[in-house]
Each structure stands twice: as C-alpha cells, then as structure tokens.
C-alpha atoms as a PDB file:
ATOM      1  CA  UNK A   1     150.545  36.960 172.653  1.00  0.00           C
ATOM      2  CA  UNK A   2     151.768  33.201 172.331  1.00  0.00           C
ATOM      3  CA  UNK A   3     152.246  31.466 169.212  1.00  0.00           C
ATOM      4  CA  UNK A   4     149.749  28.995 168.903  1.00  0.00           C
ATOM      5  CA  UNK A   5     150.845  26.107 166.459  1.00  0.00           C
ATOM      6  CA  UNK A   6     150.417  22.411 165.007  1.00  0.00           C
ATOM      7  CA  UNK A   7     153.122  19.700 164.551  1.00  0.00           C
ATOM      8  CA  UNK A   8     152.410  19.797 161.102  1.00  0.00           C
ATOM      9  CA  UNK A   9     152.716  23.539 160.587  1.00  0.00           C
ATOM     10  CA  UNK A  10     155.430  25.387 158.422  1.00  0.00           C
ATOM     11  CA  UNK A  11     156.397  29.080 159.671  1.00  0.00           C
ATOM     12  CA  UNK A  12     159.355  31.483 158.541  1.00  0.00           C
ATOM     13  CA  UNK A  13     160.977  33.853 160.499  1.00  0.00           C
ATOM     14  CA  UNK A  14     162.493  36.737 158.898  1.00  0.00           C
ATOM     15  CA  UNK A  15     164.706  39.117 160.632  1.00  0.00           C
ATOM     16  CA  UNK A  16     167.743  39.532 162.954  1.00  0.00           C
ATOM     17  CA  UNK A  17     168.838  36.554 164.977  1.00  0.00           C
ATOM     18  CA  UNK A  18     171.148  36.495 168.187  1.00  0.00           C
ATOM     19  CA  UNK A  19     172.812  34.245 169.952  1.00  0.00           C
ATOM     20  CA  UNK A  20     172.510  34.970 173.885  1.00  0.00           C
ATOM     21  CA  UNK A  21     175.574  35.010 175.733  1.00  0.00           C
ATOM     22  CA  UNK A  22     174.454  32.000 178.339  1.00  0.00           C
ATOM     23  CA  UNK A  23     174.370  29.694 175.162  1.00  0.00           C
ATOM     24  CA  UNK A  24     177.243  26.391 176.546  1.00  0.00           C
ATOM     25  CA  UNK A  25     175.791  23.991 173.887  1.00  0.00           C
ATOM     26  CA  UNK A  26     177.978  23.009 170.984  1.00  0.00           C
ATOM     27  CA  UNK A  27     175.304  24.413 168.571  1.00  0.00           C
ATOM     28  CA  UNK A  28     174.059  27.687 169.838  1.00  0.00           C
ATOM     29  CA  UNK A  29     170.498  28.323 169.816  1.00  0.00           C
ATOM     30  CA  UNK A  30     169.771  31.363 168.412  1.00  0.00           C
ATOM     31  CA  UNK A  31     167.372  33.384 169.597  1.00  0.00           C
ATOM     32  CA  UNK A  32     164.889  35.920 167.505  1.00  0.00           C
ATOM     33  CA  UNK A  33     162.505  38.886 169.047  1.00  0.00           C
ATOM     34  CA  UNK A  34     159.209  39.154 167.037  1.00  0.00           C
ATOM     35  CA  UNK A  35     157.313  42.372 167.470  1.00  0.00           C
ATOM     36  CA  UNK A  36     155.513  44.800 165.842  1.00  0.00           C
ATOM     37  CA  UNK A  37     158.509  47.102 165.261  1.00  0.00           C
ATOM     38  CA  UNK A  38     160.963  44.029 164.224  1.00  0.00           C
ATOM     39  CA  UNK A  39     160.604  40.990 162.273  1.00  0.00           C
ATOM     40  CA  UNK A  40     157.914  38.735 160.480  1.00  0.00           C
ATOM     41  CA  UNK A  41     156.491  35.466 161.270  1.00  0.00           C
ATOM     42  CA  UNK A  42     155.226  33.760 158.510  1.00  0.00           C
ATOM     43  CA  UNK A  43     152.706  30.952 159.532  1.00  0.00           C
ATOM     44  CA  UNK A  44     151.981  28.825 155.905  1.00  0.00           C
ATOM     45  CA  UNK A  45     153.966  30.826 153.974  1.00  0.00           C
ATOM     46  CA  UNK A  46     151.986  29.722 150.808  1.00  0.00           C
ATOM     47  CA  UNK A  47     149.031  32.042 151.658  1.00  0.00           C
ATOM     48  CA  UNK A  48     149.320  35.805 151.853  1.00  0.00           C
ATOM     49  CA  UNK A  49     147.242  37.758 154.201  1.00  0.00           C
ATOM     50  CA  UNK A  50     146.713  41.617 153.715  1.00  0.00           C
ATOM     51  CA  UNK A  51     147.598  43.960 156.416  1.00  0.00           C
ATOM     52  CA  UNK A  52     143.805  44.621 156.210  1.00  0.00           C
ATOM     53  CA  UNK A  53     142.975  40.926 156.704  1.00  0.00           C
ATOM     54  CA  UNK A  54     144.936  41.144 159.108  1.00  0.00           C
ATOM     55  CA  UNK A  55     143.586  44.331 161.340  1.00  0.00           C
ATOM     56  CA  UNK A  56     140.785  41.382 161.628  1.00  0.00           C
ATOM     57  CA  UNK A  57     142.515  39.165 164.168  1.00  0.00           C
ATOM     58  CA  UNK A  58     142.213  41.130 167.335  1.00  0.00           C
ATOM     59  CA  UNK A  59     138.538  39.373 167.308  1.00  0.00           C
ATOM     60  CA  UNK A  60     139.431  36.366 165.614  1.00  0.00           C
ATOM     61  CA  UNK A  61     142.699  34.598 165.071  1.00  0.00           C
ATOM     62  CA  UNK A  62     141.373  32.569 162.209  1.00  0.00           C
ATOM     63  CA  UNK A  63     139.137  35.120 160.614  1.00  0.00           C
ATOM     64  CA  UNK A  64     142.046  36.350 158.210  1.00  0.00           C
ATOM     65  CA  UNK A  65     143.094  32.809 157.412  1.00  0.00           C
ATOM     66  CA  UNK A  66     139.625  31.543 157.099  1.00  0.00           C
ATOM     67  CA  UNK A  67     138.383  34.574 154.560  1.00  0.00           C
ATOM     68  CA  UNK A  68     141.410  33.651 152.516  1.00  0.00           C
ATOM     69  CA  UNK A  69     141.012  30.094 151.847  1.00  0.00           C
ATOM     70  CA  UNK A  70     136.932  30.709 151.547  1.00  0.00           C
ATOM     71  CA  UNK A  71     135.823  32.895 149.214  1.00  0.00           C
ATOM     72  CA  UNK A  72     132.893  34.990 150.101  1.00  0.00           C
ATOM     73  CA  UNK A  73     129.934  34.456 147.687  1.00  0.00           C
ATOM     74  CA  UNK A  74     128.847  38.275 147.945  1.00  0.00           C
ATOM     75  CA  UNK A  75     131.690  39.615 145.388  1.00  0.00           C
ATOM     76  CA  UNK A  76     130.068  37.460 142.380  1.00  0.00           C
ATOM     77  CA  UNK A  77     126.979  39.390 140.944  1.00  0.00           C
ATOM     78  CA  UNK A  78     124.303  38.468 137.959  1.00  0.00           C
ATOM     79  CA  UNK A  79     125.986  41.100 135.893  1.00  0.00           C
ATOM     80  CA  UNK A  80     129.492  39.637 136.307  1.00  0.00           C
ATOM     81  CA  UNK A  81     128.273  36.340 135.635  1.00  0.00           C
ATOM     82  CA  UNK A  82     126.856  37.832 132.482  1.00  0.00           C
ATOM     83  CA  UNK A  83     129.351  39.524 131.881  1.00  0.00           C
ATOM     84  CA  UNK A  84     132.317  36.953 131.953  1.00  0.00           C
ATOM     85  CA  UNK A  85     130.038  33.942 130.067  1.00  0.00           C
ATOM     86  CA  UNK A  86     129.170  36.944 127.354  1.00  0.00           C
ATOM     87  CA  UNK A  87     133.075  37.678 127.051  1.00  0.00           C
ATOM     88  CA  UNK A  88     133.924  33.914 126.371  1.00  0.00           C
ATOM     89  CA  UNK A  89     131.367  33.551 123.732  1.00  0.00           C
ATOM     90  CA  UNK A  90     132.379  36.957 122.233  1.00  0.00           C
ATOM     91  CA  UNK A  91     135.881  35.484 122.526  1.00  0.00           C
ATOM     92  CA  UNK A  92     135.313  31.712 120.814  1.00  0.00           C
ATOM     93  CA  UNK A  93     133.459  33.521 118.032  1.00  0.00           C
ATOM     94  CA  UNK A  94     135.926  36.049 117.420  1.00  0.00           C
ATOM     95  CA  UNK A  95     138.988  32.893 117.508  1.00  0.00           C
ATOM     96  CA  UNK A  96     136.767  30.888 114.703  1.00  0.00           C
ATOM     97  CA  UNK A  97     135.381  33.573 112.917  1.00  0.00           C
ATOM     98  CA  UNK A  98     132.343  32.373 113.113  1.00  0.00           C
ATOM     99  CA  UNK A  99     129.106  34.384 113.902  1.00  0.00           C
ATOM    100  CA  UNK A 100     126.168  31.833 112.794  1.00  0.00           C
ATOM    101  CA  UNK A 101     123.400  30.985 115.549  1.00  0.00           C
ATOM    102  CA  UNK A 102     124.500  27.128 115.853  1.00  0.00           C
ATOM    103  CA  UNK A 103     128.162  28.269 116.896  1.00  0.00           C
ATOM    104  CA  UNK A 104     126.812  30.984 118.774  1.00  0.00           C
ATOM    105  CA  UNK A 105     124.673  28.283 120.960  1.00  0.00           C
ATOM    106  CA  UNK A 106     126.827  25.746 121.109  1.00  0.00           C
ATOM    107  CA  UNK A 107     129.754  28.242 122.669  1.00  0.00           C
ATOM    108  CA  UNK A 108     126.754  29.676 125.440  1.00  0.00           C
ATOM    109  CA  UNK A 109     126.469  25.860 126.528  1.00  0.00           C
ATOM    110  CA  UNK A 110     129.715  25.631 127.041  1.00  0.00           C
ATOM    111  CA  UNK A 111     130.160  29.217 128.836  1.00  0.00           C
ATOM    112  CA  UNK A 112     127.181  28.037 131.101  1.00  0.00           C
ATOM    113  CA  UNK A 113     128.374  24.775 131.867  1.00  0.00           C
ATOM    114  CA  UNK A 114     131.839  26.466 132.582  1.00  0.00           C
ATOM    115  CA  UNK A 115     130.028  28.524 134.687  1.00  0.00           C
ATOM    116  CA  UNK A 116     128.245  26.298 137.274  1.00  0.00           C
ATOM    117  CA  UNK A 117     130.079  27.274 139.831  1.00  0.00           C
ATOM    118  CA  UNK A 118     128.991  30.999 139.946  1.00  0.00           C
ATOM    119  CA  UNK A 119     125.797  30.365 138.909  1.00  0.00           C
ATOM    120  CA  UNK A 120     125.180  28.461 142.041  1.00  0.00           C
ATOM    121  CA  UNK A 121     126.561  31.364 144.108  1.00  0.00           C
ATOM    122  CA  UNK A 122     123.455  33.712 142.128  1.00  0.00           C
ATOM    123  CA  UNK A 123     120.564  31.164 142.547  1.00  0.00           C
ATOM    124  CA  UNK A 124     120.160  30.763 138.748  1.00  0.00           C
ATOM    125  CA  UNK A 125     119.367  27.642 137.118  1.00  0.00           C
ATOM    126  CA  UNK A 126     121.351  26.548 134.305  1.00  0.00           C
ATOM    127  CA  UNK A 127     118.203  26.977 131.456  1.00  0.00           C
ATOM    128  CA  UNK A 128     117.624  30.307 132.795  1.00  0.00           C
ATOM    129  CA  UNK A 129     121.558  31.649 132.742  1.00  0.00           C
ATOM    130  CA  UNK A 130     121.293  30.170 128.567  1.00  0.00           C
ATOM    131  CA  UNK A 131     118.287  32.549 128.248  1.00  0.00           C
ATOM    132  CA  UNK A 132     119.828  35.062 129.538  1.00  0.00           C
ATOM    133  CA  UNK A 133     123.555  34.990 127.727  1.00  0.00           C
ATOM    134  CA  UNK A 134     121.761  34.266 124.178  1.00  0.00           C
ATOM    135  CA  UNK A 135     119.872  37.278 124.971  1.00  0.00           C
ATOM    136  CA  UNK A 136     122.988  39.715 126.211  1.00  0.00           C
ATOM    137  CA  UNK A 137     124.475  37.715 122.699  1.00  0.00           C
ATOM    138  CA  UNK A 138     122.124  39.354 120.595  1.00  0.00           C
ATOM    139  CA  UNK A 139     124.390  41.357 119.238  1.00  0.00           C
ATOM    140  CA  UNK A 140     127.077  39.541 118.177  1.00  0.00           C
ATOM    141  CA  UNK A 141     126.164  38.933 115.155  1.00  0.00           C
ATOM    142  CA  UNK A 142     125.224  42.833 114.528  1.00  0.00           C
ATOM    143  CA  UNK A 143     128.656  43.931 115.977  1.00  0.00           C
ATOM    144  CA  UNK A 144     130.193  41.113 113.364  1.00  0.00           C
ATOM    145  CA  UNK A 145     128.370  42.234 110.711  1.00  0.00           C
ATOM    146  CA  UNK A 146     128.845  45.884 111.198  1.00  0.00           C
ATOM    147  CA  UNK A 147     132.778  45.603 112.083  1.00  0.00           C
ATOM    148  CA  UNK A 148     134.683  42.611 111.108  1.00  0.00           C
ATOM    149  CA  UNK A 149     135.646  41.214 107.952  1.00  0.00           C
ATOM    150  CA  UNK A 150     137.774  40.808 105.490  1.00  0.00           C
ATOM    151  CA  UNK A 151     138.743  44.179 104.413  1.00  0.00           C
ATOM    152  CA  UNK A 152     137.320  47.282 106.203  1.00  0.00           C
ATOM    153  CA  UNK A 153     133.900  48.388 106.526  1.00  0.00           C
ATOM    154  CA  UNK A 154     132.318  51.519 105.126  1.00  0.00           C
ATOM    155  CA  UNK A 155     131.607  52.972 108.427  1.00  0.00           C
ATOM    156  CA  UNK A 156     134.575  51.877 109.937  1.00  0.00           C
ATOM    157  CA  UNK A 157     136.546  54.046 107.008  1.00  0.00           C
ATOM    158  CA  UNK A 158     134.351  56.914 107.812  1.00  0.00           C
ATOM    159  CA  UNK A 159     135.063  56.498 111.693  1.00  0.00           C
ATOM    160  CA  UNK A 160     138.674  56.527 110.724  1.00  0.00           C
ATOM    161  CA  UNK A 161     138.734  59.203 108.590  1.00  0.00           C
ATOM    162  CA  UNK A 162     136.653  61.146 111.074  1.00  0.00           C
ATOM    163  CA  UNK A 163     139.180  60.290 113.887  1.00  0.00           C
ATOM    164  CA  UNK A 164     142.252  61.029 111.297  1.00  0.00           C
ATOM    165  CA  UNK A 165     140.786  64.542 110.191  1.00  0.00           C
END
C-alpha cells in the first residue's frame, strides 16, 4: 500500500534505519522498511488512533481519522445529560454551602446553559432540560438537610455506630 500524503502533513517514523550500500552522496539517505512486523508511521502525530480504529481502514482510509476528530452523537444519552448537569449543581451547592431554592436555580441555569452543546445532540430544548434538572434536584435539599452540617447528624451517628459495631 502507498503512502498517500499532503505537503503540509507531519509524519514520524519510528524504528530501525539503514543506509544501503549504493548510497555515493555526501549525506547518505537512509532508508527505513515499514511493515506490519517492523516499525510505525505516525501520520499527525497529535492524534492517536486505536488499534481498533484502526482494523477500520481496510474499507476506509479516513474512517479512523474522521471518527476521531468527530465525535459521534450516539454516546451522549438523556440520562448522562442529567446526570452530569445534576452533578454540577450538586457540586456548586456543596462548594457554597448553600441549599436554598434561589441558589439551587440559579446554579441549574448555569448547568443548562453549560450544557447546550449536549442538549442539542438529545433534541431537548433548553426550558425543558431546566424542568427536568430542578426535578432530578429535588433532593438536594433533603440529602442537605439529612447529612450535612455543622456537626454530625443523629442518623449519621447511628449509621456510624452501626458500621463501627
């Protein structure tokens, strides 16, 4: 298979050079064997393929490349959406110590509007998402209430105790 290339391309070639015996020029050219037993190519060394990526290319040069530098929309799911705007409210809330509805809101605005992105990829309008994360943040306030504070909790003494014993 030739190497197909632009000008503008960088490659690295790792492995065993030789210089052939018919080399008259003042600076040798060395010569290197690429194959599937014996050394790497590296075409734009800033982007790492897989060797599963890879096991792609028999049908498609550019397939491995391409899936790399595009990121397919089918690993983001509602629940991970959820999920990761729910964990940086939960997060904010837990920084500030603050568990009142007004902070609560104001740090879902800010997880949705962070969010935009992904929330494009699931079809979900930005009023709908809020909806959604103040409802998943429901319990915030309960898990606060119930778990943080100042000093420990009454049931979190007997949990310990119960763990302890």
């Amino acid at each position: 298979m030739a190497l197909m290339y632009l000008v503008d391309d960088i490659f690295n070639v790792i492995g065993e050079f030789t210089i052939p015996s018919s080399s008259t020029s003042r600076a040798p050219t060395r010569c290197i064997s690429v194959t599937s037993q014996a050394n790497l190519l590296i075409l734009h060394p800033d982007i790492l393929l897989t060797a599963t990526a890879l096991s792609n290319a028999p049908q498609c040069r550019r397939k491995p490349l391409l899936s790399s530098l595009v990121r397919s929309t089918s690993d983001t799911t509602p629940a991970l959406v959820w999920g990761s705007m729910l964990h940086e409210v939960m997060q904010k809330c837990l920084e500030q110590q603050r568990w009142d509805d007004s902070f609560i809101d104001r740090c879902i605005n800010e997880a949705v509007s962070a969010g935009l992105p992904e929330l494009v990829k699931i079809g979900i309008n930005e009023e709908i998402a809020r909806v959604e994360v103040r409802d998943r943040a429901a319990g915030l306030k309960v898990f606060a209430g119930k778990y943080l504070g100042p000093e420990p909790k009454v049931c979190a003494c007997s949990l310990t105790k119960c763990v302890l014993n």
